[in-house]
C-alpha atoms as a PDB file:
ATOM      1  CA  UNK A   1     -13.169  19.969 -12.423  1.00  0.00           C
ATOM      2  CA  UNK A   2     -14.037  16.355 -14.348  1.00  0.00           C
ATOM      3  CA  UNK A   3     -14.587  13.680 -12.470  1.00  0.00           C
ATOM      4  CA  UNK A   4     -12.579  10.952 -12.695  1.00  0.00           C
ATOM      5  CA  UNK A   5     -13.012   6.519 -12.367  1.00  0.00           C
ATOM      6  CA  UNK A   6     -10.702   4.541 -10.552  1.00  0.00           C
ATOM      7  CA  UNK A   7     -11.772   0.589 -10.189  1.00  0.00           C
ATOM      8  CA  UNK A   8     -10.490  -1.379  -8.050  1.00  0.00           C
ATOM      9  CA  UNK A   9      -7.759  -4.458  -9.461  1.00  0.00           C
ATOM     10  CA  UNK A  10      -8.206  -6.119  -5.845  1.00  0.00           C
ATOM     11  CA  UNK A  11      -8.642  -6.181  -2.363  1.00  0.00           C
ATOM     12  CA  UNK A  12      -6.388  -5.930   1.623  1.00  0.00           C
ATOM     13  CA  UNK A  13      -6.890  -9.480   3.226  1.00  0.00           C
ATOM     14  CA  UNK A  14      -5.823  -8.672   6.950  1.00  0.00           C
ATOM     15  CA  UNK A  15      -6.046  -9.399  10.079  1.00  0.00           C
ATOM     16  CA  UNK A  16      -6.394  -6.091  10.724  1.00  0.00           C
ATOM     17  CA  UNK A  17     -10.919  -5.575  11.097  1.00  0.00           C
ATOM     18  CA  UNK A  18     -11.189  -2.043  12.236  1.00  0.00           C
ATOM     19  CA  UNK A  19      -8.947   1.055  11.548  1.00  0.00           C
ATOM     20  CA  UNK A  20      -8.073   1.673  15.432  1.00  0.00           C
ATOM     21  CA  UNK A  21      -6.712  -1.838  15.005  1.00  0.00           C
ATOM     22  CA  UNK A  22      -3.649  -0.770  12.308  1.00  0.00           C
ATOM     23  CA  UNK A  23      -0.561   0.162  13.050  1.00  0.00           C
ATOM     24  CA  UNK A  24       0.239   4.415  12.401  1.00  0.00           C
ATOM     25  CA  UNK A  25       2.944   3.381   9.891  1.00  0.00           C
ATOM     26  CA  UNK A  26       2.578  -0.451   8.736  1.00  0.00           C
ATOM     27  CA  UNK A  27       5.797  -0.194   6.844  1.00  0.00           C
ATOM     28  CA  UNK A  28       7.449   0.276  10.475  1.00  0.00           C
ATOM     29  CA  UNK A  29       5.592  -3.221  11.977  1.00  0.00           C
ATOM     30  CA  UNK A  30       5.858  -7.203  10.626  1.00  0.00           C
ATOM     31  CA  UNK A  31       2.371  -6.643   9.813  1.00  0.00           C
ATOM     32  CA  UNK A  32       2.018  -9.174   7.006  1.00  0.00           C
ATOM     33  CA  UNK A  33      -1.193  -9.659   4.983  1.00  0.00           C
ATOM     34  CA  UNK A  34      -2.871 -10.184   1.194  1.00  0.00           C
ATOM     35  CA  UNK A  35      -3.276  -8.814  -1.903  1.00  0.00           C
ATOM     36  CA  UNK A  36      -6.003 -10.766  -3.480  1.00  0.00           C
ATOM     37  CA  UNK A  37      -5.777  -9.794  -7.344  1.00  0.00           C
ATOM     38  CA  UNK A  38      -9.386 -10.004  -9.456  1.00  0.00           C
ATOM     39  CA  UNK A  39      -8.465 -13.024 -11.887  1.00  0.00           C
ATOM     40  CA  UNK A  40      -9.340 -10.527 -14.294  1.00  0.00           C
ATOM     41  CA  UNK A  41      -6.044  -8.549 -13.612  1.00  0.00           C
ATOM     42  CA  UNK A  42      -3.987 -11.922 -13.633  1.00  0.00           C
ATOM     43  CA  UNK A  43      -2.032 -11.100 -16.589  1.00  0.00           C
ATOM     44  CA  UNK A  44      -1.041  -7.762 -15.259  1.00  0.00           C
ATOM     45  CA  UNK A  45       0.917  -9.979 -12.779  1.00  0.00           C
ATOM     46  CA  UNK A  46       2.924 -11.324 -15.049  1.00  0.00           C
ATOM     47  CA  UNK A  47       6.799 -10.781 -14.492  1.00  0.00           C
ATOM     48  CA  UNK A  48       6.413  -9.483 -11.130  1.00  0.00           C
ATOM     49  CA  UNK A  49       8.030 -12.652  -9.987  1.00  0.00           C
ATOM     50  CA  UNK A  50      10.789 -11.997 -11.993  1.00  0.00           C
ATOM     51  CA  UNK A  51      10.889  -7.703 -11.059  1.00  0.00           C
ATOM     52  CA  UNK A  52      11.269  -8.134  -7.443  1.00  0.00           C
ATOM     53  CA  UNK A  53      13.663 -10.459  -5.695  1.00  0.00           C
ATOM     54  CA  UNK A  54      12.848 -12.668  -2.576  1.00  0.00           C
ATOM     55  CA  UNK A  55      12.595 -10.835   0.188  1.00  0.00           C
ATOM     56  CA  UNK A  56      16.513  -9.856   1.918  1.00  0.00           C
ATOM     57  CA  UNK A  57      18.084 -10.905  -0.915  1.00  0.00           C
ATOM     58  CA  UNK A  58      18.433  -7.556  -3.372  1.00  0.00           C
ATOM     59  CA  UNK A  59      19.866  -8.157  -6.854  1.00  0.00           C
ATOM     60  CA  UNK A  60      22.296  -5.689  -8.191  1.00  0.00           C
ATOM     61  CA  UNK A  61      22.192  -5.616 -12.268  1.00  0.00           C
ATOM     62  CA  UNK A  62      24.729  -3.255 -14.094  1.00  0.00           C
ATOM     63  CA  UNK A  63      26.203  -2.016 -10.669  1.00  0.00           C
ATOM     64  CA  UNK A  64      22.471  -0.645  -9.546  1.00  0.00           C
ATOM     65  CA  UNK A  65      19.889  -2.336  -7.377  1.00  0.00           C
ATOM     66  CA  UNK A  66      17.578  -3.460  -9.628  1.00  0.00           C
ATOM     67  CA  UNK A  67      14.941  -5.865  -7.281  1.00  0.00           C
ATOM     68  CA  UNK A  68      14.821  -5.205  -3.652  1.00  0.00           C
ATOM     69  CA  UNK A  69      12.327  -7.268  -2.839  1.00  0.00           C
ATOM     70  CA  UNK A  70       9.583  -4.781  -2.245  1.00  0.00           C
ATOM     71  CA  UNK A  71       6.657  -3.299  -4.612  1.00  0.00           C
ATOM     72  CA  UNK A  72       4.281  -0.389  -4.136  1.00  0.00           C
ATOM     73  CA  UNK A  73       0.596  -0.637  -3.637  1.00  0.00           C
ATOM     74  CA  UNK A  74      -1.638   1.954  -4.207  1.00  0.00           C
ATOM     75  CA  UNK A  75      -5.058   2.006  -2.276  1.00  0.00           C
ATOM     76  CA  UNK A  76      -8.608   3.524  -1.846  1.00  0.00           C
ATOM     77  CA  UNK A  77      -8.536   4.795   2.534  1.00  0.00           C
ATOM     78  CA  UNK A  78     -12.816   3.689   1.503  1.00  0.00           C
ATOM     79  CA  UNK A  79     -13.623   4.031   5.611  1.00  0.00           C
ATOM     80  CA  UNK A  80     -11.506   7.646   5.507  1.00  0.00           C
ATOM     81  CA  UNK A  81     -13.750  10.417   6.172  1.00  0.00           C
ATOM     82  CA  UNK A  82     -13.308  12.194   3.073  1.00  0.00           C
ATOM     83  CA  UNK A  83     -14.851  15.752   4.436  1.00  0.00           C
ATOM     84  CA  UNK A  84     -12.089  16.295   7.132  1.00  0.00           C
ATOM     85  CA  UNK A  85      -9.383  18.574   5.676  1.00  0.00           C
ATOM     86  CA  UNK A  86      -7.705  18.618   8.762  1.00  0.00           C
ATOM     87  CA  UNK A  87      -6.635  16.173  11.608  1.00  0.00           C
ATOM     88  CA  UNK A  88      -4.481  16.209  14.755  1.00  0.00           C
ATOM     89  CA  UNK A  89      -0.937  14.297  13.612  1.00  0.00           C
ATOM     90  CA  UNK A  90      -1.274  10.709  14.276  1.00  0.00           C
ATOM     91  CA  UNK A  91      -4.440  11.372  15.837  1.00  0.00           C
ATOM     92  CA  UNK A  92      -2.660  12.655  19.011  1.00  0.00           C
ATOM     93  CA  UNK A  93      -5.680  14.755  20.294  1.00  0.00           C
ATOM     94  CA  UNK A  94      -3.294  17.358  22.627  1.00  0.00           C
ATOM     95  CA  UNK A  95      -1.175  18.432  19.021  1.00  0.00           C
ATOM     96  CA  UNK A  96      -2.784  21.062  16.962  1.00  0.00           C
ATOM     97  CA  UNK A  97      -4.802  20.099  14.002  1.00  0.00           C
ATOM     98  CA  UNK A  98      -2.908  20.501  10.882  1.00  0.00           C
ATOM     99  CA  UNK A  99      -4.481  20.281   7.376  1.00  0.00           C
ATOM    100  CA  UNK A 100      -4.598  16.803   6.045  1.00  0.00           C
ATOM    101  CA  UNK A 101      -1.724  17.173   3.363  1.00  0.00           C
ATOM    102  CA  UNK A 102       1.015  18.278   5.657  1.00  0.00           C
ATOM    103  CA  UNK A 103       0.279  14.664   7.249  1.00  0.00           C
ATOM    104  CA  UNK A 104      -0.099  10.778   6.415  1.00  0.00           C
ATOM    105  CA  UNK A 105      -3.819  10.980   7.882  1.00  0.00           C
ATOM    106  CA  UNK A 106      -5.962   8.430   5.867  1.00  0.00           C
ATOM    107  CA  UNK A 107      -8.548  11.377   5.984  1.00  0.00           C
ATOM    108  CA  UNK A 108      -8.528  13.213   2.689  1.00  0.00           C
ATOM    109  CA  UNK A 109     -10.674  14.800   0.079  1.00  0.00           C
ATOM    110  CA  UNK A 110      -9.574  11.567  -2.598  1.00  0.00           C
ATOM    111  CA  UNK A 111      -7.976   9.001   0.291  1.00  0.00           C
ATOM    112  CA  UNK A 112      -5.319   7.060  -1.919  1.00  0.00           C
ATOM    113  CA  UNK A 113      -2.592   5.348   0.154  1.00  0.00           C
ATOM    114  CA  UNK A 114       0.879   4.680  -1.050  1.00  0.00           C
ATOM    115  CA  UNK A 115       2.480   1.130   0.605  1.00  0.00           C
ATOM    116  CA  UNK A 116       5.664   0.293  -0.228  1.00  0.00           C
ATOM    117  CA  UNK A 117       5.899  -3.550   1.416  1.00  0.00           C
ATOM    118  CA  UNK A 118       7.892  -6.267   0.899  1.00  0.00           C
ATOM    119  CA  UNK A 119       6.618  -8.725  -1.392  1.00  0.00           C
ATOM    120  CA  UNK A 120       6.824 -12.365   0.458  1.00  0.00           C
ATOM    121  CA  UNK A 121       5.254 -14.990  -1.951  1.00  0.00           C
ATOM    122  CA  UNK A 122       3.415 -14.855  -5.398  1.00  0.00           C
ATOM    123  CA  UNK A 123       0.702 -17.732  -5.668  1.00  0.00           C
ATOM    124  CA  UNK A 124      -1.952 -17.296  -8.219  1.00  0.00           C
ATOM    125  CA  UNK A 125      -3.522 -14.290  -7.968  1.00  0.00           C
ATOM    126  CA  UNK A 126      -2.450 -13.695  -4.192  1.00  0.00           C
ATOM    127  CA  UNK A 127       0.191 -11.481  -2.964  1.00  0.00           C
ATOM    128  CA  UNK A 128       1.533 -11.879   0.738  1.00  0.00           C
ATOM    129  CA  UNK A 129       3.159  -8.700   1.621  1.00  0.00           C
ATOM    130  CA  UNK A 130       4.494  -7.639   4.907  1.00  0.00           C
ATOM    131  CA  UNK A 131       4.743  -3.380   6.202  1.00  0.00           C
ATOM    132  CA  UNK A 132       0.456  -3.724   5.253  1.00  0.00           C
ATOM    133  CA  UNK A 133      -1.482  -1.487   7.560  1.00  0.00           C
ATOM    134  CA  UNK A 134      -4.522  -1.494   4.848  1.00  0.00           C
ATOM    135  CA  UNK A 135      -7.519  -3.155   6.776  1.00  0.00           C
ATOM    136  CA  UNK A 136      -9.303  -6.383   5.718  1.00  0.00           C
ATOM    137  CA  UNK A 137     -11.176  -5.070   2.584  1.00  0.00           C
ATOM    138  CA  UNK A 138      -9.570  -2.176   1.602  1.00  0.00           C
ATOM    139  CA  UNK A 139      -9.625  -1.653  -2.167  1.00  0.00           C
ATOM    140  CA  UNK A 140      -6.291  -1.777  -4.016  1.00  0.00           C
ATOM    141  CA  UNK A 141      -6.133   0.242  -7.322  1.00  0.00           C
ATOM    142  CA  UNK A 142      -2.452  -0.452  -8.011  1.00  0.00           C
ATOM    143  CA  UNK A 143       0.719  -2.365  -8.114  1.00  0.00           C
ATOM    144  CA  UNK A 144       3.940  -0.604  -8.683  1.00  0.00           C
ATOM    145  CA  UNK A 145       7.529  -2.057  -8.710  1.00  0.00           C
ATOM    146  CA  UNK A 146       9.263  -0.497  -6.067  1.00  0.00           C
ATOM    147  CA  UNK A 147      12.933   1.078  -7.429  1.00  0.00           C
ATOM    148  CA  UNK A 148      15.280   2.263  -4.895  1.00  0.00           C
ATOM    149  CA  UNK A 149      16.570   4.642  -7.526  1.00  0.00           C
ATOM    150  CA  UNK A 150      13.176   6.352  -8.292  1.00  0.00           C
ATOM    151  CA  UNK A 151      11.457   5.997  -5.096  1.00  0.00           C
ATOM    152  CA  UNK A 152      13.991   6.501  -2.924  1.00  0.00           C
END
């Protein structure tokens, strides 16, 4: 098989240092944190403001929700152990192991993470997002919309 680039477009501010720190499912927790954008990305940015709506407040255009508030972000697991290809679920040691796609285990031959979050402020090139459980550092490859109708 080819081999294939991905470069990072930014990087996980958080308070969160050390994976045994975050949260099993940050989209379940308050957790709130930053996407720090490389300025060279900035225009990429433009019209998010306008694509998702302040947090709470969902706009419905044409009878559909259109902006709920939330966006997708698409990272690189970089302290995942990409050699395990299968964990215990939720790293509860007295479950059997189970192989690392039948599970959300950062641990994966290519460790992307999916994060849909709610998208809290826009300044600049920073993002504050809260439902983060990316650690301080983690690489972020992507920024999606989030749409209720396509991502369910």
């Amino acid at each position: 098989m080819a081999d294939y680039i991905v470069r990072p477009i930014g990087v996980v501010r958080s308070a969160l240092k050390d994976p045994a720190d975050a949260p099993k499912q940050g989209a379940l927790t308050g957790q709130e944190a930053e996407i720090v954008v490389d300025p060279a990305y900035l225009p990429a940015l433009d019209g998010l403001e306008r694509i998702v709506a302040p947090a709470g407040n969902a706009v419905v255009e044409d009878g559909v929700h259109r902006k709920d508030g939330k966006i997708i972000v698409i990272c690189w697991m970089h302290l995942a152990d990409r050699s395990r290809l299968k964990v215990h679920p939720q790293g509860q040691e007295e479950l059997p192991e189970r192989g690392v796609f039948s599970t959300r285990s950062p641990h994966r031959p290519n460790p992307v993470s999916l994060h849909t979050v709610t998208l809290l402020s826009i300044d600049g090139n920073v993002l504050r997002v809260r439902g983060m459980d990316a650690v301080d550092g983690t690489p972020v490859i992507d920024i999606k919309p989030h749409s209720p109708e396509l991502d369910g």
